[in-house]
Protein backbone atom coordinates (compact mmCIF):
# COMPACT_ATOMS: atom_id res chain seq x y z
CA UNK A 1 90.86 8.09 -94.73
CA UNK A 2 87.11 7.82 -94.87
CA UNK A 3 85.02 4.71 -95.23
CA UNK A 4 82.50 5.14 -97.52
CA UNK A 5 78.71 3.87 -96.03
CA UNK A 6 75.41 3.94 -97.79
CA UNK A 7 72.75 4.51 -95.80
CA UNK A 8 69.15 2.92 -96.50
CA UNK A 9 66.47 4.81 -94.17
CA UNK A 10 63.95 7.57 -94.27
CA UNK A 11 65.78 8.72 -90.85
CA UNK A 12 68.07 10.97 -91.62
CA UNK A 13 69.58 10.27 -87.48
CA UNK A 14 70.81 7.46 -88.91
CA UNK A 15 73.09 9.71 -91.25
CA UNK A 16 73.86 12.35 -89.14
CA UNK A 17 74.88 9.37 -86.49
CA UNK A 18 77.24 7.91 -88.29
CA UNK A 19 78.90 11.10 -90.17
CA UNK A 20 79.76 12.25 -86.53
CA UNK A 21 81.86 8.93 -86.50
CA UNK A 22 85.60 9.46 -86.91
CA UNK A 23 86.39 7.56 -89.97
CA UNK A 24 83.11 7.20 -91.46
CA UNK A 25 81.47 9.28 -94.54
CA UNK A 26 77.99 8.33 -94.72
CA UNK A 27 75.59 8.89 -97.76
CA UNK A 28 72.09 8.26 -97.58
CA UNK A 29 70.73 6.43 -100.72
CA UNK A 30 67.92 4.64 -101.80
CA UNK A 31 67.90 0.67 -102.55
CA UNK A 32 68.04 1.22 -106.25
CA UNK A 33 71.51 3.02 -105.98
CA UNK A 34 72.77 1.05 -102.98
CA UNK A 35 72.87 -1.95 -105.80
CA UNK A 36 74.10 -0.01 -108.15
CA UNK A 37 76.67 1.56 -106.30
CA UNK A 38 77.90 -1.91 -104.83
CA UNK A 39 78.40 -2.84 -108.17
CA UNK A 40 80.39 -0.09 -109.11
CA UNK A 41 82.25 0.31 -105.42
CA UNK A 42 84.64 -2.05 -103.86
CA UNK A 43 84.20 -2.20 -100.07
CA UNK A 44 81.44 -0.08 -99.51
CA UNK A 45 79.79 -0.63 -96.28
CA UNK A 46 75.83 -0.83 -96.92
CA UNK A 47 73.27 0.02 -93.97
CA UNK A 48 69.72 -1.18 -94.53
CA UNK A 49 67.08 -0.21 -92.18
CA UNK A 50 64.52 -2.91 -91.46
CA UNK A 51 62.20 -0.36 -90.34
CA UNK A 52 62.49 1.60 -93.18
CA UNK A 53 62.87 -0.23 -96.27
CA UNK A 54 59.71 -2.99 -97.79
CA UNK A 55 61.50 -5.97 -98.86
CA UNK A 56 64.61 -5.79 -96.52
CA UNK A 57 65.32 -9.24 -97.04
CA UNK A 58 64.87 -9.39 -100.64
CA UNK A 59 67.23 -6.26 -100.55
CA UNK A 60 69.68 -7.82 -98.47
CA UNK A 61 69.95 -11.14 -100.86
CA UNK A 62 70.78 -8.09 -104.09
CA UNK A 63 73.23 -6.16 -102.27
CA UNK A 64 74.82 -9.79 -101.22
CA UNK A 65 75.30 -10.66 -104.57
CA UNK A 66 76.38 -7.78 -106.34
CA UNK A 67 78.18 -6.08 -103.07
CA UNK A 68 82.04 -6.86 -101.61
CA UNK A 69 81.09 -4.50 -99.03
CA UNK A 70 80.35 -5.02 -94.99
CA UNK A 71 76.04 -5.09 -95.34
CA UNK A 72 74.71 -3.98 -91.73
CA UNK A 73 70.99 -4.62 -91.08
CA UNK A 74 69.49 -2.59 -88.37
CA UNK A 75 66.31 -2.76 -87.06
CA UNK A 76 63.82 -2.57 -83.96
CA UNK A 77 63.60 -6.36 -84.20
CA UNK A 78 66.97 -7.48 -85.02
CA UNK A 79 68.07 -8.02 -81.33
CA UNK A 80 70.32 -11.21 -80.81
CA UNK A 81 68.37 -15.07 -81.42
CA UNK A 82 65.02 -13.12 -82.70
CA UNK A 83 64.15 -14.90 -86.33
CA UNK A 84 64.05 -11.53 -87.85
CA UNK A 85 68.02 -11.36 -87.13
CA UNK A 86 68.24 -15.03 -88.10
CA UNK A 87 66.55 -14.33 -91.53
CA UNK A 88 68.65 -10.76 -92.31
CA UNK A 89 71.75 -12.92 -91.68
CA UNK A 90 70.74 -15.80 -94.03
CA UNK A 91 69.90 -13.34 -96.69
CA UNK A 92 73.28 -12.02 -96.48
CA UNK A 93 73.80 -9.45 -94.07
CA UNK A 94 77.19 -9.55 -91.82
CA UNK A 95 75.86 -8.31 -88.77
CA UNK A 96 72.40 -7.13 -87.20
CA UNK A 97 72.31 -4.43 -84.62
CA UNK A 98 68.95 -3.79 -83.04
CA UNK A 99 68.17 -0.15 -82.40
CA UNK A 100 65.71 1.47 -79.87
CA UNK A 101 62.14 1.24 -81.85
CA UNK A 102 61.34 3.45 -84.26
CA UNK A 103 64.76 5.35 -84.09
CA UNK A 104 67.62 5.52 -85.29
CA UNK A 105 71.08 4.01 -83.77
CA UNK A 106 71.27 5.99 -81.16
CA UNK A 107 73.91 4.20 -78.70
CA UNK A 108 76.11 5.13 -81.44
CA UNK A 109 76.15 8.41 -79.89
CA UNK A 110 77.65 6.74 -77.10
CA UNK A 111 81.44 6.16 -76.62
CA UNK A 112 80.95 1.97 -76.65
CA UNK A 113 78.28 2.27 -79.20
CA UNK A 114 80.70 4.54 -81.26
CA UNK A 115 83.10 1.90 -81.12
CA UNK A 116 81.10 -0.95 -81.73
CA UNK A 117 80.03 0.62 -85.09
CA UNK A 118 83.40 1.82 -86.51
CA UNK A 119 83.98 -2.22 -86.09
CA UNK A 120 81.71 -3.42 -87.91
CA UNK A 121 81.80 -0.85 -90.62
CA UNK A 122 85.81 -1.64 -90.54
CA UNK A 123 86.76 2.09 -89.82
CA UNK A 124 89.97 3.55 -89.22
């Protein structure tokens, strides 16, 4: 069975990334129907791109509050003790993963980055 994620990006990498995931059916959206759809969806996994979206954290607190969903912040800056990560968690995400700047995920493509993502998103 597929887990549903909504993607948040203008890079449609990210997408293609994580459809080639076993277990994963990605749908890129925009931050008006990522809230919408986490209110409608239970367990929707939401990815919001730091790079790509204005207000991330604003975002982040919404989709927190409406969501039941795993949220997933990714972003050139979000690598592990920066304040940016700090911040994206406090607003609500459940995990940052830093990505090479201004790409997408791409160590997803890799067997250990492959894995680390299907764990987070909760994956089968």
């Amino acid at each position: 069975m597929s887990r549903p994620v909504l993607v948040i990006s203008d890079d449609a990498l990210n997408r293609a990334i994580l459809s080639g995931l076993p277990g994963v059916q990605a749908r890129d959206v925009s931050s008006f129907e990522a809230v919408a759809e986490a209110r409608r969806s239970v367990g929707a996994s939401i990815l919001v791109d730091f790079d790509a979206v204005p207000e991330p954290l604003a975002l982040l607190g919404q989709l927190a509050l409406v969501g039941t969903g795993t949220l997933v912040a990714i972003g050139a800056g979000l690598w592990p003790n920066a304040a940016a990560a700090a911040a994206a968690l406090r607003a609500g995400a459940d995990v940052c993963l830093a990505k090479p700047a201004g790409r997408a995920v791409l160590f997803a493509a890799t067997s250990e980055g492959a894995e680390t993502i299907r764990a987070v998103l909760g994956a089968d």
